[in-house]
N, C-alpha and C. Protein backbone atom coordinates (compact mmCIF):
# COMPACT_ATOMS: atom_id res chain seq x y z
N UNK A 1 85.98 -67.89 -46.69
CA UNK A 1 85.34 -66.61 -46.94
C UNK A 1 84.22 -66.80 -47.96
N UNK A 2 83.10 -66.14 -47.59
CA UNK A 2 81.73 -65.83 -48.82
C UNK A 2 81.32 -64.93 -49.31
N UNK A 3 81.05 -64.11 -50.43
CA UNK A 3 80.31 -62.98 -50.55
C UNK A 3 79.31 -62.55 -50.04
N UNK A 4 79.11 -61.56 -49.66
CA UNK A 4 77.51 -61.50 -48.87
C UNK A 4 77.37 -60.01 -49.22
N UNK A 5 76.25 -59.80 -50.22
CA UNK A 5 75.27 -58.83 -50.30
C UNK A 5 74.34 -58.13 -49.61
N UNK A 6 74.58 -57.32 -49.17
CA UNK A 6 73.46 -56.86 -47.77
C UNK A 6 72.68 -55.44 -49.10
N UNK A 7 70.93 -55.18 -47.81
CA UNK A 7 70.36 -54.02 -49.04
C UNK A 7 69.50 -53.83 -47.49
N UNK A 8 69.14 -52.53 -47.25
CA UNK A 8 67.80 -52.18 -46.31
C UNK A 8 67.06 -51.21 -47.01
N UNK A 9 65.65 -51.20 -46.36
CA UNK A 9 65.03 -50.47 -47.15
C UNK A 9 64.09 -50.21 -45.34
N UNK A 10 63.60 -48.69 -45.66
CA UNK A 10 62.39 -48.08 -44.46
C UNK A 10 61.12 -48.84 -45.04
N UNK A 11 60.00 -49.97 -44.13
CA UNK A 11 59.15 -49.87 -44.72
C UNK A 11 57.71 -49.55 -43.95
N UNK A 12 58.12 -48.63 -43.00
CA UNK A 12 57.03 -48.36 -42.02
C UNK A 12 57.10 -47.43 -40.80
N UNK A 13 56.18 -46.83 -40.56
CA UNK A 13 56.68 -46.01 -39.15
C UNK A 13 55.30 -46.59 -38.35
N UNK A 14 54.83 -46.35 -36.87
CA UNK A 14 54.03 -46.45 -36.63
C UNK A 14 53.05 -45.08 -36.41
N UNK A 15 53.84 -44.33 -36.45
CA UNK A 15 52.66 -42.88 -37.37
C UNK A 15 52.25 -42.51 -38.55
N UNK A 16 51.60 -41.46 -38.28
CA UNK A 16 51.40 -41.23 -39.77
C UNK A 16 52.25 -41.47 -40.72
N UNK A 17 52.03 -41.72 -42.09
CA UNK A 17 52.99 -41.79 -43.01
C UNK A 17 53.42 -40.64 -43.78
N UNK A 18 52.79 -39.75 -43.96
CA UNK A 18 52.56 -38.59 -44.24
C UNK A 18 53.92 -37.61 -43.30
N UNK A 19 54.66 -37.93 -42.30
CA UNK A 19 55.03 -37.09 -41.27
C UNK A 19 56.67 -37.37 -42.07
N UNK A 20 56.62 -38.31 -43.05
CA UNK A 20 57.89 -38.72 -43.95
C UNK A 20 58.02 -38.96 -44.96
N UNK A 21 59.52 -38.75 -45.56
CA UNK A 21 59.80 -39.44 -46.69
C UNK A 21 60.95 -40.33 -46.97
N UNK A 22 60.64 -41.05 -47.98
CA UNK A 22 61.80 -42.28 -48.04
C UNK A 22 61.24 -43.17 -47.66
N UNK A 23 60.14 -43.40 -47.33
CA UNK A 23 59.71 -44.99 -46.97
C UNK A 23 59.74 -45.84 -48.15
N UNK A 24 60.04 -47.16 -48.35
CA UNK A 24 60.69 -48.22 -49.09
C UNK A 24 61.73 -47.62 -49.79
N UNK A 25 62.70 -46.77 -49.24
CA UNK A 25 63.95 -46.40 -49.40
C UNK A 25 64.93 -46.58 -48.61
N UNK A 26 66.37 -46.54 -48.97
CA UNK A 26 66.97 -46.81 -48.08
C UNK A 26 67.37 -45.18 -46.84
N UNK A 27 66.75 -44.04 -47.49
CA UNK A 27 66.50 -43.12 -46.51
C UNK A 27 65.36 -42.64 -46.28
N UNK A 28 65.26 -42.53 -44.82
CA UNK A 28 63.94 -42.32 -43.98
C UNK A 28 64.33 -40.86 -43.12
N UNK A 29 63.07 -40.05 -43.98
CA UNK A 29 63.33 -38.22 -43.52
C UNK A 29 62.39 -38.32 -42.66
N UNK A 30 62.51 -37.01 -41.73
CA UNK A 30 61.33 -36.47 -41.18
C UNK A 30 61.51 -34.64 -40.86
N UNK A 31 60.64 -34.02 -41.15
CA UNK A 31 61.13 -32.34 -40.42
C UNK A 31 59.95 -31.67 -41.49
N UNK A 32 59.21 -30.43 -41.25
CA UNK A 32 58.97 -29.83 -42.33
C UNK A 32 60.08 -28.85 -42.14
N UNK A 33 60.98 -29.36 -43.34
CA UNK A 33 61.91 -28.16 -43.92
C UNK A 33 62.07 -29.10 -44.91
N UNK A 34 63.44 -28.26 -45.63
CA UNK A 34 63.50 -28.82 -47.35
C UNK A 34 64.09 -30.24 -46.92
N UNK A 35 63.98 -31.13 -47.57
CA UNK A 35 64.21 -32.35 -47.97
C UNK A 35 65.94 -32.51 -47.66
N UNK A 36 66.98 -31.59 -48.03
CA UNK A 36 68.17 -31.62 -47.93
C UNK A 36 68.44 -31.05 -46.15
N UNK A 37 67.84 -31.08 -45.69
CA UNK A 37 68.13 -30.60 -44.21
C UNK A 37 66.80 -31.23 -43.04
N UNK A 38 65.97 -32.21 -43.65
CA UNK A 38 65.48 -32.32 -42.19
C UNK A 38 66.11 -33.82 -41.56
N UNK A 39 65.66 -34.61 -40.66
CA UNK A 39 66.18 -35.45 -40.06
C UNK A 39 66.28 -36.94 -40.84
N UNK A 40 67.05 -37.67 -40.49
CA UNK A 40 66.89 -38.64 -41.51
C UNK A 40 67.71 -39.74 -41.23
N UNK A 41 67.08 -41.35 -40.74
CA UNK A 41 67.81 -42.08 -41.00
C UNK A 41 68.33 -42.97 -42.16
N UNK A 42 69.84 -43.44 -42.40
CA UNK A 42 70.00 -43.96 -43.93
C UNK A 42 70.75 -44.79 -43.53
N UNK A 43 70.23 -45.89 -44.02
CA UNK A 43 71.25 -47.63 -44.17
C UNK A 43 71.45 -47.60 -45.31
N UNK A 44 72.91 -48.61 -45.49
CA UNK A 44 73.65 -48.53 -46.88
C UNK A 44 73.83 -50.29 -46.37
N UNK A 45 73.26 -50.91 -47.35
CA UNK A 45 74.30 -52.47 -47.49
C UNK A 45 75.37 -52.07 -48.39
N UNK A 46 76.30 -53.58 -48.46
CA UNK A 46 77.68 -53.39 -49.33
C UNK A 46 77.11 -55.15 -49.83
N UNK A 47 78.36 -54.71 -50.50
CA UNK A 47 78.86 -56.62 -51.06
C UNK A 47 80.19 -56.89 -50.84
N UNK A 48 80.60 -57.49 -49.42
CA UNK A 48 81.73 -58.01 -48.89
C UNK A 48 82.44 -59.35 -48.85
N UNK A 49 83.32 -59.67 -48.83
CA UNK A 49 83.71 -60.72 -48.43
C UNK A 49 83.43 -61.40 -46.31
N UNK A 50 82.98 -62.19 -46.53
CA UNK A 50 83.14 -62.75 -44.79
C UNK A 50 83.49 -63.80 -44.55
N UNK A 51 83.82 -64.12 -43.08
CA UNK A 51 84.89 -65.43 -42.42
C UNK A 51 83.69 -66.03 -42.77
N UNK A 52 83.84 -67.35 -42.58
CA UNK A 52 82.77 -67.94 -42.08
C UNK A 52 82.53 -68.69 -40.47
N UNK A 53 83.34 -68.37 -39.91
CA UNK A 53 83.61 -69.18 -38.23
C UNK A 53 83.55 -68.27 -37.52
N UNK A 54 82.28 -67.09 -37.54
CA UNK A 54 82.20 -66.79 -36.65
C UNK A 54 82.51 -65.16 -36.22
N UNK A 55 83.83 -64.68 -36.95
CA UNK A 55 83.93 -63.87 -36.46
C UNK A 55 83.57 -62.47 -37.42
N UNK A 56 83.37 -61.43 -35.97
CA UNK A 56 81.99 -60.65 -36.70
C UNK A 56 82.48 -60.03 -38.15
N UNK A 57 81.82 -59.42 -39.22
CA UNK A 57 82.24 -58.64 -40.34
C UNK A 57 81.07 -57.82 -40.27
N UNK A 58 81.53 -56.97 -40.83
CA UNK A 58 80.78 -55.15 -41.02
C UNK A 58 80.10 -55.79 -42.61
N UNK A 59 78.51 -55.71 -42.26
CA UNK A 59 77.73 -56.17 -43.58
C UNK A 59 76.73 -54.73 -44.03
N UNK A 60 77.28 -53.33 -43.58
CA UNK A 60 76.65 -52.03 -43.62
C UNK A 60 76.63 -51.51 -42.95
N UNK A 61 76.17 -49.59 -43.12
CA UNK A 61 76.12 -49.14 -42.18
C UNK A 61 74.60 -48.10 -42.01
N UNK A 62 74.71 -47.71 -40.67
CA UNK A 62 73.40 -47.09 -40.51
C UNK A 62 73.79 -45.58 -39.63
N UNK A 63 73.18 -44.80 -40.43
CA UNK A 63 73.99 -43.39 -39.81
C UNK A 63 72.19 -42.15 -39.47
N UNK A 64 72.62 -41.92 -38.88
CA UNK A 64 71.70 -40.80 -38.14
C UNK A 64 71.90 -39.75 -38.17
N UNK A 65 71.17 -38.65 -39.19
CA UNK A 65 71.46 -37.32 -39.25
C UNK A 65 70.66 -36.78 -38.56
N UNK A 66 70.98 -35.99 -37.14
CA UNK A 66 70.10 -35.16 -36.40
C UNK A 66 70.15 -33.91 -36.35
N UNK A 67 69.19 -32.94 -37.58
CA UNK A 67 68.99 -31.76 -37.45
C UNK A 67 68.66 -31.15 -36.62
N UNK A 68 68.38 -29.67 -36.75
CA UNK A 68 67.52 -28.84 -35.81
C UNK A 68 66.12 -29.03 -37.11
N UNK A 69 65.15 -29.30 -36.51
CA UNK A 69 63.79 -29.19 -37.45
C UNK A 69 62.63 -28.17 -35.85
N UNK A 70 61.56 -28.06 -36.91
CA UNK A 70 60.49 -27.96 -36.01
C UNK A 70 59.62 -29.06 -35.92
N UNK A 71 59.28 -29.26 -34.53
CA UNK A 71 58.55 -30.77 -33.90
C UNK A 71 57.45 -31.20 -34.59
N UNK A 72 58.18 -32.05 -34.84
CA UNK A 72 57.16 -32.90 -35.86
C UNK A 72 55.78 -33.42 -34.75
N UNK A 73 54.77 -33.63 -35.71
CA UNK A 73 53.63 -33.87 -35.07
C UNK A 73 53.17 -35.11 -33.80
N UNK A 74 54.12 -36.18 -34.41
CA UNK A 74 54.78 -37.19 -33.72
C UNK A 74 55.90 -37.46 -33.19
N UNK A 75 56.43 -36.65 -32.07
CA UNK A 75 58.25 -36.40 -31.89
C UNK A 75 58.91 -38.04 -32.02
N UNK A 76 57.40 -38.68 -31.24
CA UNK A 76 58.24 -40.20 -31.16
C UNK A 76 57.82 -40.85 -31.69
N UNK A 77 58.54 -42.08 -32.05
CA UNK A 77 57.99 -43.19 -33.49
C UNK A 77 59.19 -44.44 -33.50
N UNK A 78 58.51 -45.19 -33.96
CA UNK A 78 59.29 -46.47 -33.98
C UNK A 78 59.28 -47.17 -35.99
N UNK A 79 60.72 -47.02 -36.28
CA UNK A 79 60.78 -46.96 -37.69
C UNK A 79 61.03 -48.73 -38.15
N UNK A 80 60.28 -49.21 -39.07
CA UNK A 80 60.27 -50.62 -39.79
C UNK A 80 61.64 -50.57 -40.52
N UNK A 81 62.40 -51.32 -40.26
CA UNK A 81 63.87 -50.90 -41.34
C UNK A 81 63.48 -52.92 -42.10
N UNK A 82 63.57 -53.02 -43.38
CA UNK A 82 63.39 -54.49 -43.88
C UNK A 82 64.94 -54.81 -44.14
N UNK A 83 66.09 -55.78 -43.55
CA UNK A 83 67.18 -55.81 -44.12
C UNK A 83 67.67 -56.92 -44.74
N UNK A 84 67.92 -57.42 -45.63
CA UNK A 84 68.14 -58.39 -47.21
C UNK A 84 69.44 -59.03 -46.99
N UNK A 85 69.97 -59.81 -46.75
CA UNK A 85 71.77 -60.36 -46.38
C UNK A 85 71.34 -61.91 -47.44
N UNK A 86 71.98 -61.92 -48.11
CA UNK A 86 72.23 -63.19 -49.49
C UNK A 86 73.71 -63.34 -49.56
């Protein structure tokens, strides 16, 4: 077994940048409404123990909050996630 530190961070959309927040964070919003309710993806690393032969271990997670917002200017987009494993 090894320790392994995992960390992600948003560092890009291919739209505007402006259409979000949280970029070089580990949460990535989008919606005009308040900040506590529009859409938003969020990765969490941990610091775990893992096998080393192979078999798989959970090094974080990535969760998807899908509001009701009004349509953003760009409905579709492809998000930069940077992810760190030491």
């Amino acid at each position: 077994m090894v320790n392994v530190l995992s960390s992600g961070i948003w560092t890009g959309a291919n739209v505007d940048a402006s259409q979000f927040s949280g970029l070089q964070t580990k949460r990535l919003a989008w919606g005009a409404v308040a900040d506590d309710v529009k859409s938003a993806y969020v990765v969490k690393g941990c610091s775990t123990q893992v096998a080393v032969d192979g078999v798989p271990s959970v090094i974080g997670s990535f969760k998807h909050y899908n509001r009701v917002i009004p349509m953003p200017p760009y409905p579709m987009f492809t998000a930069e996630l940077t992810v760190t494993v030491a």
